[in-house]
N, C-alpha and C. Protein backbone atom coordinates (compact mmCIF):
# COMPACT_ATOMS: atom_id res chain seq x y z
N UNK A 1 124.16 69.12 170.63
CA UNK A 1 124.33 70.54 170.84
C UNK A 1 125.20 70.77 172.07
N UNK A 2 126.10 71.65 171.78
CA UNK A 2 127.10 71.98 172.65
C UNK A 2 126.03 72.85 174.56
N UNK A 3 126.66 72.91 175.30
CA UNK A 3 126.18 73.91 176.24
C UNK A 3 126.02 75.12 176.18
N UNK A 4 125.66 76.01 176.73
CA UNK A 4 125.86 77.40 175.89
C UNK A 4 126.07 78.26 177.55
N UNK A 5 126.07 77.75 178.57
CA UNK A 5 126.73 78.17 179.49
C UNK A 5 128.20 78.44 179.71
N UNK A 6 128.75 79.22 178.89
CA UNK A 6 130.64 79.20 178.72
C UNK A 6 131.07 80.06 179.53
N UNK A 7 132.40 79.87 179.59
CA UNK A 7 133.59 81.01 180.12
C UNK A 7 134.48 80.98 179.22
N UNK A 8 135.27 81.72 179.08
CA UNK A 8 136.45 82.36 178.57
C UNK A 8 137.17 81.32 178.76
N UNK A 9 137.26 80.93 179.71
CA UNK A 9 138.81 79.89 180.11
C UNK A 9 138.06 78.36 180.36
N UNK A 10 136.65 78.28 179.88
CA UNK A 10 136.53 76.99 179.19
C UNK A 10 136.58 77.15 177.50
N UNK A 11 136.27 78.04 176.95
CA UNK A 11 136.69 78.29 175.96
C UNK A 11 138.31 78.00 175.25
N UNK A 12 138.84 78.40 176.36
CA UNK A 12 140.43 78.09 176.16
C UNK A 12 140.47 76.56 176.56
N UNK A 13 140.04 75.86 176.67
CA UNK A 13 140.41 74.56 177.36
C UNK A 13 139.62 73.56 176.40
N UNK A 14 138.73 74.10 175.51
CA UNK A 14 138.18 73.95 174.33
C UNK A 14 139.06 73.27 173.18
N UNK A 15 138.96 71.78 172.73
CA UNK A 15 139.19 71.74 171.53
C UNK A 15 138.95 71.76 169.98
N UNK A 16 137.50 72.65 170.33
CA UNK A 16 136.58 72.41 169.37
C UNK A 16 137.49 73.61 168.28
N UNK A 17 137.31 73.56 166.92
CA UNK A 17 138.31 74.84 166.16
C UNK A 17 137.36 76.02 166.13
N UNK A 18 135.63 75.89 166.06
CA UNK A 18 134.81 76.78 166.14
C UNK A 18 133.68 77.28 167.14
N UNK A 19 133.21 78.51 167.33
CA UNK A 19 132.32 78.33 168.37
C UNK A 19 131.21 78.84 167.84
N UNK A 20 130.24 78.91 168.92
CA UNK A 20 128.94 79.27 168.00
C UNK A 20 128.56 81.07 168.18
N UNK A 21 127.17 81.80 167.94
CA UNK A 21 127.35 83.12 168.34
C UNK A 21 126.98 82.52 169.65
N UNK A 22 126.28 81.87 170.09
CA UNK A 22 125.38 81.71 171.36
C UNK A 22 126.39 81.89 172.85
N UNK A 23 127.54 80.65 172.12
CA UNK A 23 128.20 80.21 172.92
C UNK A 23 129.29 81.63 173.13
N UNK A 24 129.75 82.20 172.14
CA UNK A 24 130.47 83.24 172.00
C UNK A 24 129.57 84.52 173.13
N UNK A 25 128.58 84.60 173.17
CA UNK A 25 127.64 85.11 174.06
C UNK A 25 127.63 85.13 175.32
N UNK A 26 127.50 83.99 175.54
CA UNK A 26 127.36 83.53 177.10
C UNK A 26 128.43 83.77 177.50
N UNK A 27 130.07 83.31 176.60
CA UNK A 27 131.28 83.86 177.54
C UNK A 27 131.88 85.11 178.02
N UNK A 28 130.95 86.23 177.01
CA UNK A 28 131.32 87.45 177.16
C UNK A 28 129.98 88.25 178.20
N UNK A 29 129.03 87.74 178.35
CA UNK A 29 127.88 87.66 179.00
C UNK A 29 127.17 88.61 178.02
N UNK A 30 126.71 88.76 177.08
CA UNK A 30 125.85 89.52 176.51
C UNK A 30 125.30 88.82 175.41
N UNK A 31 123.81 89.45 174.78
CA UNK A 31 122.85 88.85 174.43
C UNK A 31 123.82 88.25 172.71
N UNK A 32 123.19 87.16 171.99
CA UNK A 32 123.85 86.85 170.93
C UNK A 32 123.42 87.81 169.73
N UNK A 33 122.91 89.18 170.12
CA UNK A 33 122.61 90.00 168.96
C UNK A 33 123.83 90.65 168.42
N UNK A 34 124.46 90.79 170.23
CA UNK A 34 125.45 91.86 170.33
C UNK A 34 127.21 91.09 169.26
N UNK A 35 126.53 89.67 169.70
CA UNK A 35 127.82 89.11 168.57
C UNK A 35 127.33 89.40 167.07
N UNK A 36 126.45 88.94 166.98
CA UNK A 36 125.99 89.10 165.53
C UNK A 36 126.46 90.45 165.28
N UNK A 37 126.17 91.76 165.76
CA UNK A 37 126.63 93.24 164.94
C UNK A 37 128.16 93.15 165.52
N UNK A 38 128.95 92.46 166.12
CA UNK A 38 130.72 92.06 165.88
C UNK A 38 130.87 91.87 164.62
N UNK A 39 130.24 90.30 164.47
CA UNK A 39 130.43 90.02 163.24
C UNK A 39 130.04 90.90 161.89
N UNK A 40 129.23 91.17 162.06
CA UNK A 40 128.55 92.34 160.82
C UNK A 40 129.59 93.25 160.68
N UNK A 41 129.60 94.04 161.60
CA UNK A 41 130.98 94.97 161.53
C UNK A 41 132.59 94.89 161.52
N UNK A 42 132.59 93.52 161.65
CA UNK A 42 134.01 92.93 161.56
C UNK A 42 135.15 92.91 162.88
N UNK A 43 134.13 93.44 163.54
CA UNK A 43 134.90 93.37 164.97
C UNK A 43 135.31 91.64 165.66
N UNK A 44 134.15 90.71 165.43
CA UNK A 44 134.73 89.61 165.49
C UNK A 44 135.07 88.90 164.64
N UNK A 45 135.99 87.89 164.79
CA UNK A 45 136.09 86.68 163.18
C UNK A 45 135.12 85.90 162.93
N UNK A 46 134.42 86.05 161.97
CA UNK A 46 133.46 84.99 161.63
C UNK A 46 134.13 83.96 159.77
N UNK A 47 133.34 82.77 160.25
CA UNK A 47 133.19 82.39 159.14
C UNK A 47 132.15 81.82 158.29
N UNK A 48 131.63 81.66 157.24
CA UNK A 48 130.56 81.24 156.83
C UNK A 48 130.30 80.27 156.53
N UNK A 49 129.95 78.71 156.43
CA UNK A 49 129.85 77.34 156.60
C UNK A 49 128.47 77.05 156.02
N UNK A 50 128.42 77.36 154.72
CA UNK A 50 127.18 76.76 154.06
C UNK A 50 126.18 78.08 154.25
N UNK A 51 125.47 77.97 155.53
CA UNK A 51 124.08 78.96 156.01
C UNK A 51 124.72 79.05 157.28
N UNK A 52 125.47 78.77 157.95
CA UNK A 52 126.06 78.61 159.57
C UNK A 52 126.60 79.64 159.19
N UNK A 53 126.92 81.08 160.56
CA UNK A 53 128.21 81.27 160.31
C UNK A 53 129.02 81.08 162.02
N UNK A 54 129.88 80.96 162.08
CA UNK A 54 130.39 80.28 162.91
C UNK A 54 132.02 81.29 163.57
N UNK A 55 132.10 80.86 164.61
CA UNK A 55 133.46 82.11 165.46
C UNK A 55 134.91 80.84 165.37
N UNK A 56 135.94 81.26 164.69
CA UNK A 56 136.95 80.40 165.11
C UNK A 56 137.53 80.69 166.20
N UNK A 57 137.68 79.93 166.93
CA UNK A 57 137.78 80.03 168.41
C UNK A 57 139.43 80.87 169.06
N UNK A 58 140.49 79.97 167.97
CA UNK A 58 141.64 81.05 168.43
C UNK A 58 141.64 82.27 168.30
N UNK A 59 141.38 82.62 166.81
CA UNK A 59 141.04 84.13 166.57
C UNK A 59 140.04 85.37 167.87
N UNK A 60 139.17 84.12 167.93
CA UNK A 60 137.95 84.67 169.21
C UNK A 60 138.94 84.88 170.51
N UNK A 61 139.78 84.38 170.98
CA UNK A 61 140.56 84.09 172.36
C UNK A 61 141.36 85.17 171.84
N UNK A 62 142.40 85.23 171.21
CA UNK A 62 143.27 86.28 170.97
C UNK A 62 142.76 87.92 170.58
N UNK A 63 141.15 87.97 170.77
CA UNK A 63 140.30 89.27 171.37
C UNK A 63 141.01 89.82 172.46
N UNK A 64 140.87 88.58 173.18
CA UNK A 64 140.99 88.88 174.95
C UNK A 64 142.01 88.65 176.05
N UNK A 65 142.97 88.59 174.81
CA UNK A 65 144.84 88.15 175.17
C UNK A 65 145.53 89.09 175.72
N UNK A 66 145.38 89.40 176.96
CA UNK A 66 146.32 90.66 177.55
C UNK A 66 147.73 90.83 177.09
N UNK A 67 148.54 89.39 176.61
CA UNK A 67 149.55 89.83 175.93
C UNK A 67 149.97 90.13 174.73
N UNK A 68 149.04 89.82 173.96
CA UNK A 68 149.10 90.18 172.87
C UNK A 68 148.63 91.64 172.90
N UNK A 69 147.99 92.53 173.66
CA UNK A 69 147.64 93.89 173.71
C UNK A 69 149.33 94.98 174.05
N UNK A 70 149.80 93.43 174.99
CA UNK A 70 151.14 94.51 175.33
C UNK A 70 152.06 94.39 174.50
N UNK A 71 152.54 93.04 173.48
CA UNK A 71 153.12 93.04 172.66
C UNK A 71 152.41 94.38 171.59
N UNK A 72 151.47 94.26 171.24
CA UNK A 72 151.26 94.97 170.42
C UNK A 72 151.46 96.59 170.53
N UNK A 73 151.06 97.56 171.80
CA UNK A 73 151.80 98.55 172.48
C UNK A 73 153.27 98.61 172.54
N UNK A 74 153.81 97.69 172.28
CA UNK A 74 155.18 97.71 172.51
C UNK A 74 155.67 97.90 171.09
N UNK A 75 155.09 97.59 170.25
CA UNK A 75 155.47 97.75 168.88
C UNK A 75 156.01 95.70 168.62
N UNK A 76 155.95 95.20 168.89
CA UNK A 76 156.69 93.90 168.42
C UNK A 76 155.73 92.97 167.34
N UNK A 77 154.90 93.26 167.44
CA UNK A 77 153.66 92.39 166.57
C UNK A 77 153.90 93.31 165.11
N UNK A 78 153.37 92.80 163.95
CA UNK A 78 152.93 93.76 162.41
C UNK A 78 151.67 93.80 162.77
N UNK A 79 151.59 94.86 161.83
CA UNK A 79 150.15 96.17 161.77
C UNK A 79 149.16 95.13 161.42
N UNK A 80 149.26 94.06 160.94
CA UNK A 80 147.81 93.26 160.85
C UNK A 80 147.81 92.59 161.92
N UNK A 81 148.52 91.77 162.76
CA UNK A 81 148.21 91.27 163.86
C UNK A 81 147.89 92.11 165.09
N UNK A 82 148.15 93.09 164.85
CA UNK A 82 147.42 94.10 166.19
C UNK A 82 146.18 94.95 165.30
N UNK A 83 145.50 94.88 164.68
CA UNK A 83 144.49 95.89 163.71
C UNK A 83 143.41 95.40 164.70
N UNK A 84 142.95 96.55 165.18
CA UNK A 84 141.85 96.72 165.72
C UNK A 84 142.23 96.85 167.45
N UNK A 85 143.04 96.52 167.68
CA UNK A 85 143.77 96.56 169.13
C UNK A 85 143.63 97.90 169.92
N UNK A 86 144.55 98.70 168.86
CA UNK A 86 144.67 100.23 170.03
C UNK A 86 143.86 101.50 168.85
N UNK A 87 142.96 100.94 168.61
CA UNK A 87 141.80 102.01 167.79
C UNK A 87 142.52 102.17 166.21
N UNK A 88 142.34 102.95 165.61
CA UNK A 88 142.44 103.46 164.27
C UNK A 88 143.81 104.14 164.21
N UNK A 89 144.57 104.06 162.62
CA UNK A 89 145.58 104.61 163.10
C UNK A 89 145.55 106.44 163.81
N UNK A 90 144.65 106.87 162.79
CA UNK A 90 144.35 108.09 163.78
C UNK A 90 144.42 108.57 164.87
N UNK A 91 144.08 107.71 165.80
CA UNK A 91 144.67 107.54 167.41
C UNK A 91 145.44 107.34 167.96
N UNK A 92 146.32 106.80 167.43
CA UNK A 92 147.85 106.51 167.51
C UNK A 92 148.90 107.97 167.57
């Protein structure tokens, strides 16, 4: 079993391809319920692995990619690689 004491930027230093909710938890500091209703609602990437479901870790990091927020403000990214970034198109 992995540690479940994480950071963000051990996360990045991470070669594992998946993470867990726990671990996904601890790096954002909040309880692993709060990942679970991400996942439910699609706010984070999950995947499903038998009965596991499990966070792929790049997808998880590129949450919290300040440049990819400004590329995406800038207009340079497509509408699926920034979806969910700067709210609904409505807000826009």
């Amino acid at each position: 079993m992995r540690a479940t004491t994480v950071t963000i930027d051990q996360l990045r230093a991470s070669r594992h391809a998946v993470i867990t909710r726990t671990e996904a938890a601890a790096a954002l500091g909040v309880d692993p319920r709060t990942v679970t209703i991400g996942i439910e609602n699609g706010s984070i990437p999950s995947i499903k692995l038998g009965r596991r479901v499990v966070i792929p870790r790049e997808k998880f990091l590129r949450l919290f990619d300040p440049e990819m927020d400004r590329l995406c403000l800038a207009g340079h990214l497509g509408r699926m690689r920034c979806a969910g970034r700067l709210g609904p198109p409505a807000w826009r």
